[in-house]
N, C-alpha and C. Protein backbone atom coordinates (compact mmCIF):
# COMPACT_ATOMS: atom_id res chain seq x y z
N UNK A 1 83.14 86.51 -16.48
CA UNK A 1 82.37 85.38 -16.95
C UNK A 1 83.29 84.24 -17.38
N UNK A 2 84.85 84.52 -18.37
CA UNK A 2 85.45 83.44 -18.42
C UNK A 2 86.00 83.03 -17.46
N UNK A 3 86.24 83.83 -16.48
CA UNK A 3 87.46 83.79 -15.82
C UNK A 3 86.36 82.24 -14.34
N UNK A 4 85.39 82.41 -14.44
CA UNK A 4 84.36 81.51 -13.59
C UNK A 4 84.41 80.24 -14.29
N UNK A 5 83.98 80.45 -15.85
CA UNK A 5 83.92 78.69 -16.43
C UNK A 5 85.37 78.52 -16.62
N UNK A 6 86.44 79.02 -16.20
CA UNK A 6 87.84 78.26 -16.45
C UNK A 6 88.00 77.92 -15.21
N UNK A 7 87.37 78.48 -13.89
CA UNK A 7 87.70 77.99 -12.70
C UNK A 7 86.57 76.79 -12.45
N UNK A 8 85.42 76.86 -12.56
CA UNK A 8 84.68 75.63 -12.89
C UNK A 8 85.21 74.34 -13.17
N UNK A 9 85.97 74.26 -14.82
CA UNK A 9 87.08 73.72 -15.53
C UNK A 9 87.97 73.11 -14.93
N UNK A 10 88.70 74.09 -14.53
CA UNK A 10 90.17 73.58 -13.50
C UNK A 10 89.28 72.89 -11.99
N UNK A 11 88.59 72.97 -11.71
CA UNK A 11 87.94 72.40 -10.61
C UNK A 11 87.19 70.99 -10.84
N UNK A 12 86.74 70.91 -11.89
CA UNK A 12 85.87 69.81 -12.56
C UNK A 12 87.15 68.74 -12.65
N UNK A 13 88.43 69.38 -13.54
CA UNK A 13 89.45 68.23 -13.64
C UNK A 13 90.29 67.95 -12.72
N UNK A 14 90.64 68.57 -11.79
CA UNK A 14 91.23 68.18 -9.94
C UNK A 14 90.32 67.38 -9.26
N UNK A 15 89.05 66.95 -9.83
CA UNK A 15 88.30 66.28 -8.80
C UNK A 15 87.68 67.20 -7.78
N UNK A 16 87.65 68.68 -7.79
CA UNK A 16 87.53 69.24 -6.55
C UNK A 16 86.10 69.68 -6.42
N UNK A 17 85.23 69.65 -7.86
CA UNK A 17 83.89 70.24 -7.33
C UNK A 17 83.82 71.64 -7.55
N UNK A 18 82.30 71.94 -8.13
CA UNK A 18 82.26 73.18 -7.78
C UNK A 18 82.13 73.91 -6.38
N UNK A 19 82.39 75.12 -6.28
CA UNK A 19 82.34 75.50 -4.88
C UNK A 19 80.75 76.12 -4.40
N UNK A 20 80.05 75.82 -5.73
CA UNK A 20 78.56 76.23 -4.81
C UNK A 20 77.74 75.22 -4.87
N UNK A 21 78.82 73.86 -5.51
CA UNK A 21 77.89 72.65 -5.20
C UNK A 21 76.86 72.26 -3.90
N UNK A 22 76.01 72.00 -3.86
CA UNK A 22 75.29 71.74 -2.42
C UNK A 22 76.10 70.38 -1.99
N UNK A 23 76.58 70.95 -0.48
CA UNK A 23 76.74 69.68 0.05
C UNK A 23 75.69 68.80 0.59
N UNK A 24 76.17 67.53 0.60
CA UNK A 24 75.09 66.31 0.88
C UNK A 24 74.40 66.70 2.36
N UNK A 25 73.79 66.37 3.13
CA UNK A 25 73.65 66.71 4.85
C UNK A 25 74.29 65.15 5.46
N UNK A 26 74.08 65.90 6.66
CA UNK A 26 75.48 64.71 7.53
C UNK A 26 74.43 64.20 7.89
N UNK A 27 74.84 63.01 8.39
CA UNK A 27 74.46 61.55 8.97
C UNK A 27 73.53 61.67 10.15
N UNK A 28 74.12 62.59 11.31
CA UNK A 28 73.24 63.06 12.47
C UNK A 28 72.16 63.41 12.45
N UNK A 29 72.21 64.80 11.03
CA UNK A 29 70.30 65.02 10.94
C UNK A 29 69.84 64.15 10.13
N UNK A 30 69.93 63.71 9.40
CA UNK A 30 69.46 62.18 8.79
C UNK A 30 68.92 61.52 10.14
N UNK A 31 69.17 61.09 11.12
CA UNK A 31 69.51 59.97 11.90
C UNK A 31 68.15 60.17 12.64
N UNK A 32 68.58 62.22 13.00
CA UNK A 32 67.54 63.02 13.71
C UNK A 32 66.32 62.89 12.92
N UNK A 33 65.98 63.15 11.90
CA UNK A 33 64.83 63.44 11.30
C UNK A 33 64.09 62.14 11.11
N UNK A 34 64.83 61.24 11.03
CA UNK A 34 63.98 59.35 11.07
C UNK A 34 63.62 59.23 12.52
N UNK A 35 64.44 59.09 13.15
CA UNK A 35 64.22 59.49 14.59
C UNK A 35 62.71 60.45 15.09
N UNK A 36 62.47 61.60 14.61
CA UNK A 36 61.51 62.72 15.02
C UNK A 36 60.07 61.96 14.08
N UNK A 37 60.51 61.28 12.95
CA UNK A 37 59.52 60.65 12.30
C UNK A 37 58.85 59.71 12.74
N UNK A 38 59.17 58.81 13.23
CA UNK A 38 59.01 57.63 14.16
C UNK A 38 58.43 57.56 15.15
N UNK A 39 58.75 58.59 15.93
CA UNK A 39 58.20 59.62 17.28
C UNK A 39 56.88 59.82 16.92
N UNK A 40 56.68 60.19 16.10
CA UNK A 40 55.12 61.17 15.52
C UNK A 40 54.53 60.33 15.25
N UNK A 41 54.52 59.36 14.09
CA UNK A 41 54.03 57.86 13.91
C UNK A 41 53.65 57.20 14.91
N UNK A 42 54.24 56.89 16.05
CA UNK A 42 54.65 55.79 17.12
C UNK A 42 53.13 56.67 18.39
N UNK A 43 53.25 58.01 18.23
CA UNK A 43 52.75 58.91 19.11
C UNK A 43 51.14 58.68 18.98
N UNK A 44 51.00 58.84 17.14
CA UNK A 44 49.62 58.67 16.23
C UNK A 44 49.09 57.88 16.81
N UNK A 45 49.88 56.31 16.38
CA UNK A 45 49.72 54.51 16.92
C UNK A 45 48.79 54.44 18.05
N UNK A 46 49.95 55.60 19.01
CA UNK A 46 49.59 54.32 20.50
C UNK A 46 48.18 55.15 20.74
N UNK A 47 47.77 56.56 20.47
CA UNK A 47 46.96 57.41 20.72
C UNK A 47 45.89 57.15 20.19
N UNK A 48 45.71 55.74 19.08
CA UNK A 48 44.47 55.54 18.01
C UNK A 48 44.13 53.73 19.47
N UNK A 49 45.13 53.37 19.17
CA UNK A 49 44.54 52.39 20.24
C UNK A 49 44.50 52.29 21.78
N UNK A 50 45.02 53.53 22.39
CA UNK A 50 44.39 54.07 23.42
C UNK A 50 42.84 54.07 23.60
N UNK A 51 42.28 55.16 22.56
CA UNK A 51 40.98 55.48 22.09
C UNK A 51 40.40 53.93 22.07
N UNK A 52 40.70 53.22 21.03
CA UNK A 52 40.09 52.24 20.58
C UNK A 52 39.86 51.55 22.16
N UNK A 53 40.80 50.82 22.99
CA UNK A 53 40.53 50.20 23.70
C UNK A 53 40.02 51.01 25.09
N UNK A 54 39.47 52.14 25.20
CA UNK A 54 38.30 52.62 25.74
C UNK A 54 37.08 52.56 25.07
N UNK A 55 37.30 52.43 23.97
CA UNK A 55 36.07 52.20 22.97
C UNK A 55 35.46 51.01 23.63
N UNK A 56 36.04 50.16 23.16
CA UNK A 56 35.87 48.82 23.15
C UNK A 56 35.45 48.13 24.59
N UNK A 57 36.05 49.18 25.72
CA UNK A 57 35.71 48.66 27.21
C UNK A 57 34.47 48.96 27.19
N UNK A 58 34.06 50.53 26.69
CA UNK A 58 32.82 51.20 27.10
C UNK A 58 31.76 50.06 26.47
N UNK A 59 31.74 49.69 25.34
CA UNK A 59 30.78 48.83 25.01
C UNK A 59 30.54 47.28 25.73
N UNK A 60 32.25 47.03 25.85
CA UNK A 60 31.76 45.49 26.77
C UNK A 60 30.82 45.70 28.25
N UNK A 61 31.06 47.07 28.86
CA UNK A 61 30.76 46.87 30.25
C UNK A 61 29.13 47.18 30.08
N UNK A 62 28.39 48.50 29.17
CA UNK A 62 27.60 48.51 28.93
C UNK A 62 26.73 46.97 28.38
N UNK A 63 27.04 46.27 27.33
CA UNK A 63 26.73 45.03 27.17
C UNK A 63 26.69 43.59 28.35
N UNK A 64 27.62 43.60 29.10
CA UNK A 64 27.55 42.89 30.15
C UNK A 64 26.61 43.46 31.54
N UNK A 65 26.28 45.11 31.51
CA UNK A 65 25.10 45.38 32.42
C UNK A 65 24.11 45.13 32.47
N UNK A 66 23.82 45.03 30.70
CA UNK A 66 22.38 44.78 30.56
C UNK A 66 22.07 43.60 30.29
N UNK A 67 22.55 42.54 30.08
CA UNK A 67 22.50 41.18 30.36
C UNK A 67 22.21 40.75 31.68
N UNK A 68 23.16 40.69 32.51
CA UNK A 68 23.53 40.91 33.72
C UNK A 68 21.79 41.59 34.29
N UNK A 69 21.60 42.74 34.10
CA UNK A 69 20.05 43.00 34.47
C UNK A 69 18.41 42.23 33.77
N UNK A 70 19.10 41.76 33.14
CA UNK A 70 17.95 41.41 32.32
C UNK A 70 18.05 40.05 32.71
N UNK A 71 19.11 39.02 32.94
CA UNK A 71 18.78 37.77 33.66
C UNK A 71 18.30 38.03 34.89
N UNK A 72 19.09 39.08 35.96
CA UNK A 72 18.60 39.62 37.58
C UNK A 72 17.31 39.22 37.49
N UNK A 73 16.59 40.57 36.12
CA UNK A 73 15.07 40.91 36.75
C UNK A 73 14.26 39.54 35.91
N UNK A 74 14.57 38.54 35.49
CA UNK A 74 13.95 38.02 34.54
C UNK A 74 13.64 36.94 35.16
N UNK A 75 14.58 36.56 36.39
CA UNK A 75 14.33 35.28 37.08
C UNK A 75 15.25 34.05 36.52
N UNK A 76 16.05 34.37 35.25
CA UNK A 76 15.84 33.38 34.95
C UNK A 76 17.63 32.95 35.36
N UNK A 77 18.31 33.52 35.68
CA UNK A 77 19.16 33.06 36.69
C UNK A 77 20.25 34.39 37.12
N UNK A 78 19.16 34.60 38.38
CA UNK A 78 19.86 35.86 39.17
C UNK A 78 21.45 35.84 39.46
N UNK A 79 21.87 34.57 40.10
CA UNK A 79 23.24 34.32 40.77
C UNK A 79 23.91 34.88 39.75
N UNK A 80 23.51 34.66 38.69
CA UNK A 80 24.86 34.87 37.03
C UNK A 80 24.80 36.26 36.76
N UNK A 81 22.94 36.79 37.09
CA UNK A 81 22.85 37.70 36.35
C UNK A 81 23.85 38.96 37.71
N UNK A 82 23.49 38.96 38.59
CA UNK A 82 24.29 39.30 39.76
C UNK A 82 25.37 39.80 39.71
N UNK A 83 26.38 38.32 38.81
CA UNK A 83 27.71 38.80 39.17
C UNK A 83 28.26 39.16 38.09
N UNK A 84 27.16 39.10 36.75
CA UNK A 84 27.82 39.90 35.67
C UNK A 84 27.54 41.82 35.91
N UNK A 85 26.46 41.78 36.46
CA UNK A 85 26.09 43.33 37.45
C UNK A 85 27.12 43.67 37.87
N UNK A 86 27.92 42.81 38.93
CA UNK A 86 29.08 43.32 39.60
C UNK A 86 30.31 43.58 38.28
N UNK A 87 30.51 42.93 37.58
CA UNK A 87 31.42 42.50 36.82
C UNK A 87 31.70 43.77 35.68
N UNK A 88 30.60 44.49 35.36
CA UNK A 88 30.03 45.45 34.73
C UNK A 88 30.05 46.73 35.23
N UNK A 89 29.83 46.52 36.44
CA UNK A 89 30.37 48.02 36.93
C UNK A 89 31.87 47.86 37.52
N UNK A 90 32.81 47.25 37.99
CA UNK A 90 34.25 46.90 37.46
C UNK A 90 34.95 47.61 36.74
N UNK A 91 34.23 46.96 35.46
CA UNK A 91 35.09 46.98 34.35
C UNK A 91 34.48 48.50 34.31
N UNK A 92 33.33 49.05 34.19
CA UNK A 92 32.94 50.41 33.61
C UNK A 92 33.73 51.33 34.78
N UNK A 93 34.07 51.02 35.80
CA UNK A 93 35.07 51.74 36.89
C UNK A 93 36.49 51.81 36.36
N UNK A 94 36.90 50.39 35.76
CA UNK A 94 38.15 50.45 35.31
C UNK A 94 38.34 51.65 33.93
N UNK A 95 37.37 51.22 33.15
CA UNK A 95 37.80 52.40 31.74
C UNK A 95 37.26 53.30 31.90
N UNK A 96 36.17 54.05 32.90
CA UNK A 96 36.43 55.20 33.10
C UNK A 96 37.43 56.17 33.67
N UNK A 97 37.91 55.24 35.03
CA UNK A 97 38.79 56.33 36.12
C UNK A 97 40.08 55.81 35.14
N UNK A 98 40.30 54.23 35.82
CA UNK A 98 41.88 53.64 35.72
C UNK A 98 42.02 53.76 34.67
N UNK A 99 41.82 53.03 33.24
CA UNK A 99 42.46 53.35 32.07
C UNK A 99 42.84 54.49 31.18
N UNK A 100 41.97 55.99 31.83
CA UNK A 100 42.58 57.12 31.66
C UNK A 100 43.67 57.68 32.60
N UNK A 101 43.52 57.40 33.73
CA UNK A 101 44.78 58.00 34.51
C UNK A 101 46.12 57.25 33.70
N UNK A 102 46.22 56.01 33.54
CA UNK A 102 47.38 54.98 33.07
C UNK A 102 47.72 55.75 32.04
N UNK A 103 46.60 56.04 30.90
CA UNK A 103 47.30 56.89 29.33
C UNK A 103 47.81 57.79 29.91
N UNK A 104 47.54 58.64 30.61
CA UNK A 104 47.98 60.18 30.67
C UNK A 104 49.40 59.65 31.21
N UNK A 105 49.52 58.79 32.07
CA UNK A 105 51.18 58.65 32.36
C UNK A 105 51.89 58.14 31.43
């Protein structure tokens, strides 16, 4: 027991440290672990506005169909209502097929 706090002692006044001090961790896994953090975050991000902007298609194209049909059948100006029809199934082609194949890559 003395023979530990005199080596403690003699170690404390050399500057040398105890020897079961914890060493600090190196720089690399530091570097790594901000790194792996960022990743996961960044992964969360793009995966919330992925979602969102299928969200957001599904409702425009639905909203522009039924406009689009409701001027058609209403008379009250087919040509527009027509090509928002076309315009509507497009876009509901695009965020169904295309904008999921694109995420997955």
């Amino acid at each position: 027991m003395i023979e530990a706090l005199v080596r403690v002692a003699v170690a404390e006044l050399h500057g040398l440290g105890t020897l079961d001090a914890q060493q600090p961790p190196d720089l690399g896994s530091i570097i790594q672990q901000l790194a792996q953090q960022f990743t996961n975050l960044m992964t969360v991000l793009l995966t919330t506005i992925d979602s969102t902007v299928v969200a957001v298609a599904r409702l425009a194209y639905v909203t522009v169909l039924l406009i689009g049909v409701l001027l058609y059948f209403t008379h009250a100006d087919r040509r527009l209502g027509k090509d928002l029809i076309k315009g509507g199934i497009v876009l509901a082609i695009l965020a169904e097929f295309v904008f999921p194949l694109v995420i997955k890559l």
